[in-house]
C-alpha atoms as a PDB file:
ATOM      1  CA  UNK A   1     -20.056  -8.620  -3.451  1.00  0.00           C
ATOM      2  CA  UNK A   2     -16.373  -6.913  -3.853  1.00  0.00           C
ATOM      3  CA  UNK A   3     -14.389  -8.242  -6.752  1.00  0.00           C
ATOM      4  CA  UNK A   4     -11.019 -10.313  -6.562  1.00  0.00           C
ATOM      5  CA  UNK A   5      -8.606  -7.541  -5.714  1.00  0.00           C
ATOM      6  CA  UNK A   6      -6.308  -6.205  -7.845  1.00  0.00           C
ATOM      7  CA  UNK A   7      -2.547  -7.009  -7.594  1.00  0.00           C
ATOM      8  CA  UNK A   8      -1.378  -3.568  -6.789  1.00  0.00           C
ATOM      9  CA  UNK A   9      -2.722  -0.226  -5.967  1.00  0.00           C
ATOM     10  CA  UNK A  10      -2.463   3.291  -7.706  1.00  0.00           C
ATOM     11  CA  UNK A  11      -0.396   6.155  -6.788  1.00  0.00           C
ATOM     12  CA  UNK A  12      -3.559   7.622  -5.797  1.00  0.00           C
ATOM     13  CA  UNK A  13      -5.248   4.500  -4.082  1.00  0.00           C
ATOM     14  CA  UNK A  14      -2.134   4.153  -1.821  1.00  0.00           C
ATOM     15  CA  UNK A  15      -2.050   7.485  -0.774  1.00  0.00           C
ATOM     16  CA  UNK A  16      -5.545   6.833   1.039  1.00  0.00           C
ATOM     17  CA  UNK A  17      -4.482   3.698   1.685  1.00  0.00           C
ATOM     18  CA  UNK A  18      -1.776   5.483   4.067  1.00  0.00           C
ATOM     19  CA  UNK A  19      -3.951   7.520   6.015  1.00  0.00           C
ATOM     20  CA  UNK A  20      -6.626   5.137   6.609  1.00  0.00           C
ATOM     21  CA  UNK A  21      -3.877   2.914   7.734  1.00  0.00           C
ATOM     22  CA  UNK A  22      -2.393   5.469   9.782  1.00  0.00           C
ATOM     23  CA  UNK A  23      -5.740   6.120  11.328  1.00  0.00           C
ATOM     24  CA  UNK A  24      -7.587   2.821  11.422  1.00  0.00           C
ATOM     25  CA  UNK A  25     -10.745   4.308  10.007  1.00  0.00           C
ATOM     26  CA  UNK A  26     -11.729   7.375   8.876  1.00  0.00           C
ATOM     27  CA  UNK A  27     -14.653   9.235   6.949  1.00  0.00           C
ATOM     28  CA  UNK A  28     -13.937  10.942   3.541  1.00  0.00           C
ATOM     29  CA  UNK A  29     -13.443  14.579   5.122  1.00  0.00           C
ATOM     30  CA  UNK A  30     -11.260  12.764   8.089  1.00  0.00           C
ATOM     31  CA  UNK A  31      -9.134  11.159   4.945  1.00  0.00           C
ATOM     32  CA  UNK A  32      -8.731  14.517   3.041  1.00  0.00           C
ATOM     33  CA  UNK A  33      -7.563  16.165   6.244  1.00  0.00           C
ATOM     34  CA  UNK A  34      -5.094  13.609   6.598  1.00  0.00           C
ATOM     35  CA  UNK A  35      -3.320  13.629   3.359  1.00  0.00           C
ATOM     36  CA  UNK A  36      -0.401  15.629   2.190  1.00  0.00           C
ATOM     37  CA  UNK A  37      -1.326  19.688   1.392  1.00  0.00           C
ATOM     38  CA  UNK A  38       0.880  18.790  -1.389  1.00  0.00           C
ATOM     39  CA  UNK A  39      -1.376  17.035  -3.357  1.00  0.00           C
ATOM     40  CA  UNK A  40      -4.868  19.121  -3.357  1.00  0.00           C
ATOM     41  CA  UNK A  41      -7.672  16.947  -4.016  1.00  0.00           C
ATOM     42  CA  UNK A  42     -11.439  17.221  -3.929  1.00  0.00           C
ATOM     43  CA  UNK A  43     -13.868  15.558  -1.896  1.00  0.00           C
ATOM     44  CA  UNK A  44     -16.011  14.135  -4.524  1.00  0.00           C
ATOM     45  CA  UNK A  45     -12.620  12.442  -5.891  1.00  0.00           C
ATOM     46  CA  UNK A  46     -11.336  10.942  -2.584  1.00  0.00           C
ATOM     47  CA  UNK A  47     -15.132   9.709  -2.434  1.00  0.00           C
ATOM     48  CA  UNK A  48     -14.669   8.148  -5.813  1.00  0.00           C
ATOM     49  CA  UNK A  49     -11.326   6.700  -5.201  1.00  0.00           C
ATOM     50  CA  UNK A  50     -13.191   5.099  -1.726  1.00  0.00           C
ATOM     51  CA  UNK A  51     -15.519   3.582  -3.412  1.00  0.00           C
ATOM     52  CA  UNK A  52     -13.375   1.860  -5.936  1.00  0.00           C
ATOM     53  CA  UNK A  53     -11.001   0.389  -3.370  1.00  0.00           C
ATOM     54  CA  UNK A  54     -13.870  -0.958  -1.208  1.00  0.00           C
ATOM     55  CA  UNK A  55     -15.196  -2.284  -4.899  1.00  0.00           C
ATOM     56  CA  UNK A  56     -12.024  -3.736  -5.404  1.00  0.00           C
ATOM     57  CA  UNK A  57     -11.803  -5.480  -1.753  1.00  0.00           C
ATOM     58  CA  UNK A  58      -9.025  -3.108  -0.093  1.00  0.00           C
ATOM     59  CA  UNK A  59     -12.002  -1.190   2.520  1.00  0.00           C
ATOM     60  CA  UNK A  60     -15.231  -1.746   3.886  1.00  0.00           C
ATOM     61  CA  UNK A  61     -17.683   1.131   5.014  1.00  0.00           C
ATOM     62  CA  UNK A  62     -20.591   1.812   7.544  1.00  0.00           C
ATOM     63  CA  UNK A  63     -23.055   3.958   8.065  1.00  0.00           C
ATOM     64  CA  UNK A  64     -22.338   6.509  11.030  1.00  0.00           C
ATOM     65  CA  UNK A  65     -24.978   9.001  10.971  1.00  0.00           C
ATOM     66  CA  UNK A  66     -25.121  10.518   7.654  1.00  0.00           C
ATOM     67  CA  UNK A  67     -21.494   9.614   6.882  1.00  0.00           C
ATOM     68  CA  UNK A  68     -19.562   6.792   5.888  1.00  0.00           C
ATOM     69  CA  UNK A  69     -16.540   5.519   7.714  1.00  0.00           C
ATOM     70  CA  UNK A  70     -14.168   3.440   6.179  1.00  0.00           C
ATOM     71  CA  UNK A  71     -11.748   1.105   7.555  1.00  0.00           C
ATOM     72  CA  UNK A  72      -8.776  -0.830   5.543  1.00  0.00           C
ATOM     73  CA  UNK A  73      -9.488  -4.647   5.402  1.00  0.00           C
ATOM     74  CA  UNK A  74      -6.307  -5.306   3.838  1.00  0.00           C
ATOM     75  CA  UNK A  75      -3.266  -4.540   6.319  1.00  0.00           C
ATOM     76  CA  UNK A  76      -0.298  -2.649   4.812  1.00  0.00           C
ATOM     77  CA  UNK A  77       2.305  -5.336   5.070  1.00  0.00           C
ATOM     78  CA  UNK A  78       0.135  -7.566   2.561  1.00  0.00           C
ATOM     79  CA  UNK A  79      -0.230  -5.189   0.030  1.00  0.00           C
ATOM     80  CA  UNK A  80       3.220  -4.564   0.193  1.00  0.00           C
ATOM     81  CA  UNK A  81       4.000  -8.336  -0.307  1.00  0.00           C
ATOM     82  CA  UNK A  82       1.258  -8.148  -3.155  1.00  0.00           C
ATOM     83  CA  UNK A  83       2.821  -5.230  -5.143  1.00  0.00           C
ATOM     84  CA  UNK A  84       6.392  -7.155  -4.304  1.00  0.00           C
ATOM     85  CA  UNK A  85       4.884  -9.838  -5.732  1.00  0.00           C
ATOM     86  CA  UNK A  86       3.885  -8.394  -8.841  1.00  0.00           C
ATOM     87  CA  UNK A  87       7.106  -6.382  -9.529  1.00  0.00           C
ATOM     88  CA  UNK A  88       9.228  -9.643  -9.162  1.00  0.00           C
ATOM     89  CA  UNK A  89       6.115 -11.600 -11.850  1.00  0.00           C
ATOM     90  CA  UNK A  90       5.767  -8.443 -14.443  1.00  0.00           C
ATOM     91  CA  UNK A  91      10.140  -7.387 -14.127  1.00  0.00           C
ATOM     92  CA  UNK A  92      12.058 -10.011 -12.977  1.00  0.00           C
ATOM     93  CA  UNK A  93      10.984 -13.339 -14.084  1.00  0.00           C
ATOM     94  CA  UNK A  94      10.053 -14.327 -10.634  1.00  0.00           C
ATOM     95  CA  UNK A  95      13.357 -14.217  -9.058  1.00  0.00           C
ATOM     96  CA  UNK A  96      14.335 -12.667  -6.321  1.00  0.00           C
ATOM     97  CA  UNK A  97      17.698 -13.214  -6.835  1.00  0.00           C
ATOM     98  CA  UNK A  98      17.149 -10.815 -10.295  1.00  0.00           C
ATOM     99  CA  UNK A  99      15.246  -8.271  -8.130  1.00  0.00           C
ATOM    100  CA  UNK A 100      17.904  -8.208  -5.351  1.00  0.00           C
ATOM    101  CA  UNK A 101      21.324  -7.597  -7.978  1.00  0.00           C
ATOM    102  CA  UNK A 102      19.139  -5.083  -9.641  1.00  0.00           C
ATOM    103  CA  UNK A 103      19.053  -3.568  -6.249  1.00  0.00           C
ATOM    104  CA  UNK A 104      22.198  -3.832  -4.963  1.00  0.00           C
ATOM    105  CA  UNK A 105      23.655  -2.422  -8.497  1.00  0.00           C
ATOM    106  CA  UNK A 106      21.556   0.674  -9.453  1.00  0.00           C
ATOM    107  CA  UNK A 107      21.168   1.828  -5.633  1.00  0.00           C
ATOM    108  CA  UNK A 108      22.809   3.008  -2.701  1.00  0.00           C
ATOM    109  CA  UNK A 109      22.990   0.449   0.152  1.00  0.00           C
ATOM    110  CA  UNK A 110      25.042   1.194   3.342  1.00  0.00           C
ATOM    111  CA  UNK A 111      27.206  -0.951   5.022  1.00  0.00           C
ATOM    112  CA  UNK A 112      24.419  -1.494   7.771  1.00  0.00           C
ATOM    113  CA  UNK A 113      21.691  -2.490   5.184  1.00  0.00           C
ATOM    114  CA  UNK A 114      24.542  -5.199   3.731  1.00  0.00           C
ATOM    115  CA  UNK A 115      25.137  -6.002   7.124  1.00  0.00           C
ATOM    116  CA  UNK A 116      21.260  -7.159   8.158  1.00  0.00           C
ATOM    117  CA  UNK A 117      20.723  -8.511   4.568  1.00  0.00           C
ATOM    118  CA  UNK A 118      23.546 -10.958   5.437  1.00  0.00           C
ATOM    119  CA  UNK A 119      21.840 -11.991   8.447  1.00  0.00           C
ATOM    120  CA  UNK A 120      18.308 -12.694   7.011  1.00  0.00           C
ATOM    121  CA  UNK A 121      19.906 -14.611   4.695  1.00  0.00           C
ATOM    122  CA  UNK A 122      21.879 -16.704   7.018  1.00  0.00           C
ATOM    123  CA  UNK A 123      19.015 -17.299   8.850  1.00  0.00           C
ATOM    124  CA  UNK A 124      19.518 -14.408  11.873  1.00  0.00           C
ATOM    125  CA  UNK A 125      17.050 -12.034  13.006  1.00  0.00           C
ATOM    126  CA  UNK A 126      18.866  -8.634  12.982  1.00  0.00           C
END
């Protein structure tokens, strides 16, 4: 039985995250092909970091042949809201208010990002 899943996911775990969202499901050679030639890794450690996110409750696998395929049974949009979730509990006291000024002071926002922040606040779909 998978564990309760962790809060957030590693550097690592999200990058396989993003191709097996990207593809839906995938085996472990079908996931190394689809990351970034940028970051070389080996099969056996893909494998390994499989494994712990289906341990952890983020994938499930079946048997296709000899291989496994894996498919994401958390979509990207709630582990997003997790890791949001997390940042605001661990940083910013659990205000979003906190997490927003730090925003809006440290980075670059254009005019246009002001513009449809506005509106979600007021209520408006942008």
């Amino acid at each position: 039985m998978a564990r309760k899943r962790s809060l957030h996911l590693t550097d690592a775990e999200l990058r396989l995250m993003e191709v097996l969202w990207k593809k839906g499901k995938a085996t472990v050679s079908e996931v190394l092909e689809g990351l970034d030639n940028n970051v070389p890794l080996a099969y056996s450690t893909v494998l390994t970091t499989l494994r712990i996110l289906e341990h952890k409750g983020y994938l499930q696998h079946a048997k296709d042949g000899r291989a496994f395929v894996y498919r994401p049974l958390v979509k990207r949009d709630q582990a997003r809201e997790s890791a949001v979730t997390h940042l605001l509990r661990r940083f910013f006291e659990d205000s979003p208010e906190l997490l927003m000024l730090s925003l809006m002071e440290k980075q670059q926002i254009s005019a246009t990002e002001l513009a449809r922040l506005r509106k979600r606040i007021e209520g408006e779909k942008p």
